[in-house]
PDB file of N, CA and C in Angstrom:
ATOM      1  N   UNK A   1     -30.874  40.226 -13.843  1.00  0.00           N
ATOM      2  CA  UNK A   1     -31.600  39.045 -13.411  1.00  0.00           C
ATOM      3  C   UNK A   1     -30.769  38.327 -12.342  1.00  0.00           C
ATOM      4  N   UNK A   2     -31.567  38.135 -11.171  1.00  0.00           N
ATOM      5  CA  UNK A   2     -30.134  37.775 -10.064  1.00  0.00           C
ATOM      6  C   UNK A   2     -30.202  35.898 -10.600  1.00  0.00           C
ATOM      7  N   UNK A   3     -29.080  35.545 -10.143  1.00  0.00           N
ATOM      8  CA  UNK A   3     -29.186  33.844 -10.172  1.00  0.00           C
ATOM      9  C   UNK A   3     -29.555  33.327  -9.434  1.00  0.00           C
ATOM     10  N   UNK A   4     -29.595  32.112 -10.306  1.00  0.00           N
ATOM     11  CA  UNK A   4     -31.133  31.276  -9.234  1.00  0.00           C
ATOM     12  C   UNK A   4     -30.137  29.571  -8.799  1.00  0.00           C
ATOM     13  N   UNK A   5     -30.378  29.020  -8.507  1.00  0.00           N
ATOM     14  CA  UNK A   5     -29.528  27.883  -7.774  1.00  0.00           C
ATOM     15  C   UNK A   5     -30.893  26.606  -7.826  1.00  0.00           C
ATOM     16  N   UNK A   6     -30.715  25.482  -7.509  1.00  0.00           N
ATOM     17  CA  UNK A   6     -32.013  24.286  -6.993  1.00  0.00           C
ATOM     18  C   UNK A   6     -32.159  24.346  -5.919  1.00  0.00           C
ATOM     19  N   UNK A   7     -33.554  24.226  -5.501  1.00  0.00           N
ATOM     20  CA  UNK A   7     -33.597  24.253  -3.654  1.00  0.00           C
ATOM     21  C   UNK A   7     -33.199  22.977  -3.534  1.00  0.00           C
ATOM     22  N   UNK A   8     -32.349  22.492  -2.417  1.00  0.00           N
ATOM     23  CA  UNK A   8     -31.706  21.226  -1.818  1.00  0.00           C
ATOM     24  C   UNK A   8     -33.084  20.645  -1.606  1.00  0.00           C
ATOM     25  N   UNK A   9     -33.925  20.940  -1.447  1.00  0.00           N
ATOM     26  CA  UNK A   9     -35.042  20.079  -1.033  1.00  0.00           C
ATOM     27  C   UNK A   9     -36.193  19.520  -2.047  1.00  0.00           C
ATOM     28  N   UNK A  10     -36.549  20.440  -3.023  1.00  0.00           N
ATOM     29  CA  UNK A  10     -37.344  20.117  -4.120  1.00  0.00           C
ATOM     30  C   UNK A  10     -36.533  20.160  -5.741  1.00  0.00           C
ATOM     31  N   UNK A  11     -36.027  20.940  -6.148  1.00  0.00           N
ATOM     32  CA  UNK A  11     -35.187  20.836  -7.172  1.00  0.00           C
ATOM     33  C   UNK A  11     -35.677  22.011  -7.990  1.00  0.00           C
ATOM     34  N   UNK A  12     -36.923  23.099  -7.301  1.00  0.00           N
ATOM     35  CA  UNK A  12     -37.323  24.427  -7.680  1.00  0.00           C
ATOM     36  C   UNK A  12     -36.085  25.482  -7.981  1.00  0.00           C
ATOM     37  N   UNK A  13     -36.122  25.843  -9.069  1.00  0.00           N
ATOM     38  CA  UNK A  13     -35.450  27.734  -8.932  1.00  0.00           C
ATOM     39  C   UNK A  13     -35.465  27.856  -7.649  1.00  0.00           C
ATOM     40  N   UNK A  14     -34.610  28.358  -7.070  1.00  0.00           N
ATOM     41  CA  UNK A  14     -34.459  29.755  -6.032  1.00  0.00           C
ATOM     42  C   UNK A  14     -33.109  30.629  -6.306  1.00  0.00           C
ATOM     43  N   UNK A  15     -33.548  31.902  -5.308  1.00  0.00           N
ATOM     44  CA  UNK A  15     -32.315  32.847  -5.681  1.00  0.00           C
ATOM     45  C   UNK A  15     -31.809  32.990  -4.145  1.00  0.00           C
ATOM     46  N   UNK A  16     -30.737  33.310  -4.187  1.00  0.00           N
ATOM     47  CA  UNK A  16     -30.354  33.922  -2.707  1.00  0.00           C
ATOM     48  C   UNK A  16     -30.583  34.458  -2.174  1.00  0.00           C
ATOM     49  N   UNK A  17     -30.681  35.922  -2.879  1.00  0.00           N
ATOM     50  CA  UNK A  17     -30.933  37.501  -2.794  1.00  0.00           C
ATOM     51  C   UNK A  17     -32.299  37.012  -2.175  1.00  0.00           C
ATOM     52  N   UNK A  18     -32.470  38.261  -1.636  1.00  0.00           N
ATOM     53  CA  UNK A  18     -33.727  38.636  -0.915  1.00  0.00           C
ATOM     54  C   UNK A  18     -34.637  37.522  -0.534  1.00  0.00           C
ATOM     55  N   UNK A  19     -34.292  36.203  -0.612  1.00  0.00           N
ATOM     56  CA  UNK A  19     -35.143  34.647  -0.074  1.00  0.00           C
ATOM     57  C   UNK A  19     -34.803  34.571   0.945  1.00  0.00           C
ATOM     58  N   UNK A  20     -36.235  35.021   2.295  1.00  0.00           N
ATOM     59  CA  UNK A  20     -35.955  34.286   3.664  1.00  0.00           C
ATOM     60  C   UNK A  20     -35.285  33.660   3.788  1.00  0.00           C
ATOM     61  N   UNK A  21     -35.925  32.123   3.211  1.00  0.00           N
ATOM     62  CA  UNK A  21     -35.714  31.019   3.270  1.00  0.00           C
ATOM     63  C   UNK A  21     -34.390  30.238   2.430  1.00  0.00           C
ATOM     64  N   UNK A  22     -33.649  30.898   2.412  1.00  0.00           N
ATOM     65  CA  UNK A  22     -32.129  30.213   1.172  1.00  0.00           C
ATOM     66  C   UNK A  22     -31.533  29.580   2.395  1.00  0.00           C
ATOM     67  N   UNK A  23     -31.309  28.242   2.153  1.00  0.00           N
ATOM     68  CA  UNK A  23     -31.165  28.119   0.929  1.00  0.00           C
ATOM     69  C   UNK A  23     -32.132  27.367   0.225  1.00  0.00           C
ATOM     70  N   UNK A  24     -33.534  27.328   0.510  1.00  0.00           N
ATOM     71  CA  UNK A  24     -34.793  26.738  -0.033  1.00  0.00           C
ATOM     72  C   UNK A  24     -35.706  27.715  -0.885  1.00  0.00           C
ATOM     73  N   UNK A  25     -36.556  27.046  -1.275  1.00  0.00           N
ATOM     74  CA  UNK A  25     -37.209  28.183  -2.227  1.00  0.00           C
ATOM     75  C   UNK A  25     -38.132  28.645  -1.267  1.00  0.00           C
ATOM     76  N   UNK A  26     -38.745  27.907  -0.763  1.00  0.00           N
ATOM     77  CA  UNK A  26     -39.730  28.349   0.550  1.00  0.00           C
ATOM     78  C   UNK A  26     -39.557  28.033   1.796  1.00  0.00           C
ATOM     79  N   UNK A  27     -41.024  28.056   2.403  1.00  0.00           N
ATOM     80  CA  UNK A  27     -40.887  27.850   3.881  1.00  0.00           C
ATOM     81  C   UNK A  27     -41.130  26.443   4.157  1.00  0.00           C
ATOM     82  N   UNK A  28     -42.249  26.473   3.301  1.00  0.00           N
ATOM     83  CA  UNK A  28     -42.508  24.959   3.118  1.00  0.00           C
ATOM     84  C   UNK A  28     -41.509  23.601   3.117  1.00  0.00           C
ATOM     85  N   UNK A  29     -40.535  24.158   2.206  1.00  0.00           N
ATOM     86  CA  UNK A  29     -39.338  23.512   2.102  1.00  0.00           C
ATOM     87  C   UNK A  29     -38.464  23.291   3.236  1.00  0.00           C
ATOM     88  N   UNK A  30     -38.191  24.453   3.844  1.00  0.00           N
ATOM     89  CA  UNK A  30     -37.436  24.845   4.743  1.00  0.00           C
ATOM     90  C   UNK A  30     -37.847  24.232   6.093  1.00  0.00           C
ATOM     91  N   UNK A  31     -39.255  23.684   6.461  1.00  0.00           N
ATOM     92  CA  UNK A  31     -39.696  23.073   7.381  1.00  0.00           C
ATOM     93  C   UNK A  31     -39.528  21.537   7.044  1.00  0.00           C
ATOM     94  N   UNK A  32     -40.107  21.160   5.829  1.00  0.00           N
ATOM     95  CA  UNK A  32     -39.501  19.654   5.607  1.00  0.00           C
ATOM     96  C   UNK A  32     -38.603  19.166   5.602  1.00  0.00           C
ATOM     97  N   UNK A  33     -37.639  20.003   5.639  1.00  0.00           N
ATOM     98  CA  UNK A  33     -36.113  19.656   5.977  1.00  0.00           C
ATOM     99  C   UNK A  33     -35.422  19.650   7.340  1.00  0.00           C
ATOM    100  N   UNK A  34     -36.036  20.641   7.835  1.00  0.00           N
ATOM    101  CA  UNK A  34     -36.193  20.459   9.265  1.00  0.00           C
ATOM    102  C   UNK A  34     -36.585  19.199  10.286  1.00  0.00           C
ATOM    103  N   UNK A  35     -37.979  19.137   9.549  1.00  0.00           N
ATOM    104  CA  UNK A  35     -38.486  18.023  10.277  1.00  0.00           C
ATOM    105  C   UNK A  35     -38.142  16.378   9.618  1.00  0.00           C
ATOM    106  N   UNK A  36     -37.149  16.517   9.041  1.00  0.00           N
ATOM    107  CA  UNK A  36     -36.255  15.449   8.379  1.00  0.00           C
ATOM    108  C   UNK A  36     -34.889  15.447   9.151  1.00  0.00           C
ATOM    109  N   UNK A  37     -34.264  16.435   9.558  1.00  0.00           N
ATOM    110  CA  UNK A  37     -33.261  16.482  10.549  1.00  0.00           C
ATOM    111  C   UNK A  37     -33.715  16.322  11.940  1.00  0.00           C
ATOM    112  N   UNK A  38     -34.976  16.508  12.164  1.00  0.00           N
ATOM    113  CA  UNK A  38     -35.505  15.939  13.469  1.00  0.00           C
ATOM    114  C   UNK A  38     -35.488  14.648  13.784  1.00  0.00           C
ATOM    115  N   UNK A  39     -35.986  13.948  12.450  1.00  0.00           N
ATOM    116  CA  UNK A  39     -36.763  12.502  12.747  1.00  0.00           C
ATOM    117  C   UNK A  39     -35.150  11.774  12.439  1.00  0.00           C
ATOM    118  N   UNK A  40     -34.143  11.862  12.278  1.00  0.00           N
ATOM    119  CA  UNK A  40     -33.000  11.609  11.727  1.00  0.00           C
ATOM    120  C   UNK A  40     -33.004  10.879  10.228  1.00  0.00           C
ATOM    121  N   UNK A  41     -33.600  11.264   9.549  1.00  0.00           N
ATOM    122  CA  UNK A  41     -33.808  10.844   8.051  1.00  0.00           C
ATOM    123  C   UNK A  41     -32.347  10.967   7.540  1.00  0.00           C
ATOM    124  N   UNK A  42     -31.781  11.983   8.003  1.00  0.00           N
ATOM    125  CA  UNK A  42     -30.109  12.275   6.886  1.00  0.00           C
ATOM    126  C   UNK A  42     -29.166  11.587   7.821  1.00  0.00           C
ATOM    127  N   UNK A  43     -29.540  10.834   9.006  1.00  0.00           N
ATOM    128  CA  UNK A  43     -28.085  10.210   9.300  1.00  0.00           C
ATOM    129  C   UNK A  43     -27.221   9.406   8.509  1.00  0.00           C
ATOM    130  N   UNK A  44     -26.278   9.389   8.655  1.00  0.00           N
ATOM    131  CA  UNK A  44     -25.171   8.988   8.243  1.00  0.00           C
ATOM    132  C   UNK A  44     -25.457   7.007   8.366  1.00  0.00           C
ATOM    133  N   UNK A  45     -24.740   5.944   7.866  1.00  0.00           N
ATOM    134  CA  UNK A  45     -24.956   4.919   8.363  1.00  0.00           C
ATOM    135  C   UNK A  45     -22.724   4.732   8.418  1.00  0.00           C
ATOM    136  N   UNK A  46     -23.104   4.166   9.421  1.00  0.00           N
ATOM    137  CA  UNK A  46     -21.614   3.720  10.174  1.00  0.00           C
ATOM    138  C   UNK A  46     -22.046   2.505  11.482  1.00  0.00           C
ATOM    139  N   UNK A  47     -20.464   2.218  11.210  1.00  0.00           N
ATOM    140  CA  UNK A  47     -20.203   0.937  11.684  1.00  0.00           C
ATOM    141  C   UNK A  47     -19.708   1.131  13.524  1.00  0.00           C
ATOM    142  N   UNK A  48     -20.581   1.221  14.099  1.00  0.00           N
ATOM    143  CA  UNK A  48     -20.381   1.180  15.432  1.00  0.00           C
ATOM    144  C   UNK A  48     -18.880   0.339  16.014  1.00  0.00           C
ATOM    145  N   UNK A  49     -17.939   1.203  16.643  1.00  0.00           N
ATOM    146  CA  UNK A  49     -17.268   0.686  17.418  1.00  0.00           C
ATOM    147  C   UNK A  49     -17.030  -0.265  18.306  1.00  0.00           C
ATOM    148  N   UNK A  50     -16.752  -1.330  18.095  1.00  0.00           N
ATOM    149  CA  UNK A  50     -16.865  -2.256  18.994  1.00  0.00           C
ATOM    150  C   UNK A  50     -16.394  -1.529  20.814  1.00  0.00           C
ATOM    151  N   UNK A  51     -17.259  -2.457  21.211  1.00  0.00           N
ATOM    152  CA  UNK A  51     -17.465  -1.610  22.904  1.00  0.00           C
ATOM    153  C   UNK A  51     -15.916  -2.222  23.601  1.00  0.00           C
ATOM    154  N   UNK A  52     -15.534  -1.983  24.384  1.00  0.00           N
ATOM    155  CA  UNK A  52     -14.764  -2.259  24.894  1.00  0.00           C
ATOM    156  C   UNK A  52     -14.539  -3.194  26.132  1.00  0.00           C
ATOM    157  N   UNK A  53     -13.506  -3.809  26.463  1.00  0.00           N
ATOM    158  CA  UNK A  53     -14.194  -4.616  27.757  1.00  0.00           C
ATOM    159  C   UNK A  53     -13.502  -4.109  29.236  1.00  0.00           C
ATOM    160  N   UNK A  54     -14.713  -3.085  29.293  1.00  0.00           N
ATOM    161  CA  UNK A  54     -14.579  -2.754  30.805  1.00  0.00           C
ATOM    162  C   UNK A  54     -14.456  -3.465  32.052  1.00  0.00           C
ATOM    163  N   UNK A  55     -14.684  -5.009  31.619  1.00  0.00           N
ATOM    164  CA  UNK A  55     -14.512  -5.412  33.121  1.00  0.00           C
ATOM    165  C   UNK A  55     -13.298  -5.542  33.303  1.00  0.00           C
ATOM    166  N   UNK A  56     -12.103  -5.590  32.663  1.00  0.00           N
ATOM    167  CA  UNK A  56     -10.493  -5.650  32.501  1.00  0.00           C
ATOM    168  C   UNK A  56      -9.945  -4.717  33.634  1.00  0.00           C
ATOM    169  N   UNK A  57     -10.599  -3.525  33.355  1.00  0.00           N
ATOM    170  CA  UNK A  57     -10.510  -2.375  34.012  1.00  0.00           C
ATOM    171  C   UNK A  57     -10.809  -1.779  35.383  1.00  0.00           C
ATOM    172  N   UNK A  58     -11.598  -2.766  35.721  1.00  0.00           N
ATOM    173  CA  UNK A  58     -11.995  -3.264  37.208  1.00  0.00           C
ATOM    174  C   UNK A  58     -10.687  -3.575  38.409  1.00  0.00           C
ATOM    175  N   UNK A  59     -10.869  -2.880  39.598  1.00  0.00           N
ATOM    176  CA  UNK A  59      -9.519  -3.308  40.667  1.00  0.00           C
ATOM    177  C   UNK A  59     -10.548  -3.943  41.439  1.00  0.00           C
TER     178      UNK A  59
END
């Protein structure tokens, strides 16, 4: 019986072996995650760098 793992995306069985789509159970999956890394759904949240003051830098 090969092992089966959670798809990162739904929380379904999947196996590695022979799955197109691993590490998802489907395609289905495998596109919603996609189009979640498109729309930036998984960014990160951080604290922007304060900008610097370029006019200093000016001759």
């Amino acid at each position: 019986m090969p092992r089966t793992f959670p798809c990162p995306r739904c929380g379904q069985k999947s196996t590695w072996e022979g799955n197109d789509y691993r590490p998802f159970c489907s395609e289905r999956c495998k596109i919603i995650d996609l189009g979640a890394w498109a729309s930036d759904e998984y960014a990160l949240p951080t604290e922007d760098a304060p900008q610097a003051d370029l006019d200093q830098y000016d001759d």
